[in-house]
C-alpha atoms as a PDB file:
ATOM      1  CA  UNK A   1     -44.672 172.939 243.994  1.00  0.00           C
ATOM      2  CA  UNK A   2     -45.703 176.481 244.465  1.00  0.00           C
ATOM      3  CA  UNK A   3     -43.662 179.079 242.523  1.00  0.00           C
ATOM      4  CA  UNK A   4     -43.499 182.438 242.731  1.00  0.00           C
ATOM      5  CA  UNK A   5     -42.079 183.362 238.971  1.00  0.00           C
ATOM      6  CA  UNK A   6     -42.532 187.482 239.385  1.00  0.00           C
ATOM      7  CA  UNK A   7     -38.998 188.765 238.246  1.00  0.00           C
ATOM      8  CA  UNK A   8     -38.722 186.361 234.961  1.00  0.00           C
ATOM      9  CA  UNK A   9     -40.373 189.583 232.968  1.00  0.00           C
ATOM     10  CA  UNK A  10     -37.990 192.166 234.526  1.00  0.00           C
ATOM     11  CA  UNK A  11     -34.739 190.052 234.944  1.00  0.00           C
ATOM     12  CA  UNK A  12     -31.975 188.851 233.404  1.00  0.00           C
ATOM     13  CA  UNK A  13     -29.762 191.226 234.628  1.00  0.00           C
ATOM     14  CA  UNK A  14     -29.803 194.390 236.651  1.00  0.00           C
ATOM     15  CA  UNK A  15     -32.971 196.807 236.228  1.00  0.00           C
ATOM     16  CA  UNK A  16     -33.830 199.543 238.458  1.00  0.00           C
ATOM     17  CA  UNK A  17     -37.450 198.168 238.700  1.00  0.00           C
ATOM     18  CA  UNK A  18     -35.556 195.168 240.895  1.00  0.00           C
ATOM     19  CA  UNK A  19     -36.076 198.132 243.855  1.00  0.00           C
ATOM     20  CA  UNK A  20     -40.217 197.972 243.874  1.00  0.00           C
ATOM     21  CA  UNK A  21     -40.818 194.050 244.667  1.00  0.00           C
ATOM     22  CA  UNK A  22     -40.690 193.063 248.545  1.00  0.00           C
ATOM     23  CA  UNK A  23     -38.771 190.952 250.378  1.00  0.00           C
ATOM     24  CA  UNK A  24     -40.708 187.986 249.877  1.00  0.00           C
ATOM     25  CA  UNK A  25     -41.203 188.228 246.441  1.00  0.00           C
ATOM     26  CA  UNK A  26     -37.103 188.499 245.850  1.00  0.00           C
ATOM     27  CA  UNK A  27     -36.640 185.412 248.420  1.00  0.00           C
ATOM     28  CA  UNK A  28     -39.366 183.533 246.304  1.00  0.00           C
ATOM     29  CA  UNK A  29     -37.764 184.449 242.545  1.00  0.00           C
ATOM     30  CA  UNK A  30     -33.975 183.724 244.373  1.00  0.00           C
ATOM     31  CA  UNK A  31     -35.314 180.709 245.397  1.00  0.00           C
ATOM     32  CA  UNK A  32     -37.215 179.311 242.911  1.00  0.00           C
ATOM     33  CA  UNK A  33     -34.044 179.798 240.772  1.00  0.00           C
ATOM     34  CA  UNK A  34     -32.383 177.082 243.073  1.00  0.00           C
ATOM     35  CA  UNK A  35     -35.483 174.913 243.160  1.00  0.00           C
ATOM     36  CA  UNK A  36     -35.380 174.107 239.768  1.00  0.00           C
ATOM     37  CA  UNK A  37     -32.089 173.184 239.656  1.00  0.00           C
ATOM     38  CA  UNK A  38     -32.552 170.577 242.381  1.00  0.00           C
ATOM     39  CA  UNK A  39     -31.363 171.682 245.717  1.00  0.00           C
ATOM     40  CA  UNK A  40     -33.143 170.228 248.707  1.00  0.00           C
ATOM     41  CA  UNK A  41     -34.462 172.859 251.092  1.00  0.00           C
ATOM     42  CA  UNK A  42     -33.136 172.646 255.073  1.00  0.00           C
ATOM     43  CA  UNK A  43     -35.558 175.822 256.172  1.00  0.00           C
ATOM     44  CA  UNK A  44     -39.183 175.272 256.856  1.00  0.00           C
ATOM     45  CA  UNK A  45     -40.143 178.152 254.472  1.00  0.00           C
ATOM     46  CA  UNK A  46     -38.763 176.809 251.514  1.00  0.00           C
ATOM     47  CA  UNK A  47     -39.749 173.641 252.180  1.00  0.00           C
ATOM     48  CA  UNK A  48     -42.935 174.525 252.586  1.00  0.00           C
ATOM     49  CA  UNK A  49     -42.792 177.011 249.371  1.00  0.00           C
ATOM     50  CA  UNK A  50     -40.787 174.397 247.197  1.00  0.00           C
ATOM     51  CA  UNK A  51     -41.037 170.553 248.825  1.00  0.00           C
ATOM     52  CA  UNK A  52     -37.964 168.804 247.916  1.00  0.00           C
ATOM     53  CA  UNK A  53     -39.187 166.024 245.896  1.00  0.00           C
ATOM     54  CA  UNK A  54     -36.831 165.063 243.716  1.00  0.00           C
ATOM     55  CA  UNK A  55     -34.341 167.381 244.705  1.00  0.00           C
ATOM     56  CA  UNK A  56     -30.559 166.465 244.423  1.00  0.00           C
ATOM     57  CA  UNK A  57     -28.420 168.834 246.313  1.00  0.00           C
ATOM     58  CA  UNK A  58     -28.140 169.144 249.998  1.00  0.00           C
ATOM     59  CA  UNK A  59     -25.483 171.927 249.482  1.00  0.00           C
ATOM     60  CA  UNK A  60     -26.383 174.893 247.616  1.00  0.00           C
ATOM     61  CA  UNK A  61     -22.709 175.329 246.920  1.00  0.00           C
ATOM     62  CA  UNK A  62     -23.055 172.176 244.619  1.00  0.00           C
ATOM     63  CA  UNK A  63     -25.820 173.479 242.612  1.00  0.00           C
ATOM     64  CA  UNK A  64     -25.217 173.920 239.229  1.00  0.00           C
ATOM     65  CA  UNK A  65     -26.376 176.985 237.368  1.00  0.00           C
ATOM     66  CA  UNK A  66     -26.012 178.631 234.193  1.00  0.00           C
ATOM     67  CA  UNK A  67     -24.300 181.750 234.104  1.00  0.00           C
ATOM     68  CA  UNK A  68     -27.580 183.697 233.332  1.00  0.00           C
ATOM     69  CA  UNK A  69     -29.293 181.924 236.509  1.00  0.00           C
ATOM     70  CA  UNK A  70     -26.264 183.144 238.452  1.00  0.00           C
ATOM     71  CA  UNK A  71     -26.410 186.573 237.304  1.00  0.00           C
ATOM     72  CA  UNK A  72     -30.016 186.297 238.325  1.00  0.00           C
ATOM     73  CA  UNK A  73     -29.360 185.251 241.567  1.00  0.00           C
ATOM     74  CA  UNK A  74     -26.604 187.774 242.329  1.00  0.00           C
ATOM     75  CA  UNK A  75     -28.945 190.632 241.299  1.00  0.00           C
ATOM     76  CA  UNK A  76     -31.498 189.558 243.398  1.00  0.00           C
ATOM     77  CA  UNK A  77     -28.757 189.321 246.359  1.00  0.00           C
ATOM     78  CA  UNK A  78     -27.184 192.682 245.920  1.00  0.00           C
ATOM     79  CA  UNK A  79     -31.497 194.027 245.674  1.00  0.00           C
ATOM     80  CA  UNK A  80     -32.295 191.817 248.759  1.00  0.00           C
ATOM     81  CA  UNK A  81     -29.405 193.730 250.957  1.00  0.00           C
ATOM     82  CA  UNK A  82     -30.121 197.133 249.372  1.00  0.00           C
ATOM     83  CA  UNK A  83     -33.890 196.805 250.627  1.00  0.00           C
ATOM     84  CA  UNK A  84     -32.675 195.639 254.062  1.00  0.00           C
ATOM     85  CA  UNK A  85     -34.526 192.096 253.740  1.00  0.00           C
ATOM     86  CA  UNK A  86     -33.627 189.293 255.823  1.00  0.00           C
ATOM     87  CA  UNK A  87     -33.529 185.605 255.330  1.00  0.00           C
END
């Protein structure tokens, strides 16, 4: 499984520095988040990023994560629309 761990350093929470990585870097830390908590990826780029072996959840609503993972992923979120990304 390829992972791109890049925001570990400069997360847990909000940091202005959030604002300098690109839109596939923020996809790839959002994603590995939910990764290694086990969901199974639908989209060929995370697939092909992540696999699914031995993933457990088809839903991402189902997913469970710590409250510090889900801070993570909201600041990625909120950075992700603030730099215009898509997908």
């Amino acid at each position: 499984m390829r992972r791109l761990a890049i925001l570990s350093l400069v997360l847990p929470l909000a940091t202005p520095s959030l604002a300098a990585f690109p839109c596939d870097e923020l996809w790839g830390e959002r994603n590995a988040v939910y990764a290694d908590a086990g969901y199974c990826f639908r989209t060929a780029r995370g697939i092909a990023a992540f696999g699914n072996a031995g993933c457990r959840y088809d839903d991402i609503r189902d997913v469970p994560l710590s409250a510090r993972d889900r801070a993570k992923v909201n600041e990625i979120v909120r950075q992700e629309r603030e730099n215009g990304c898509r997908g």
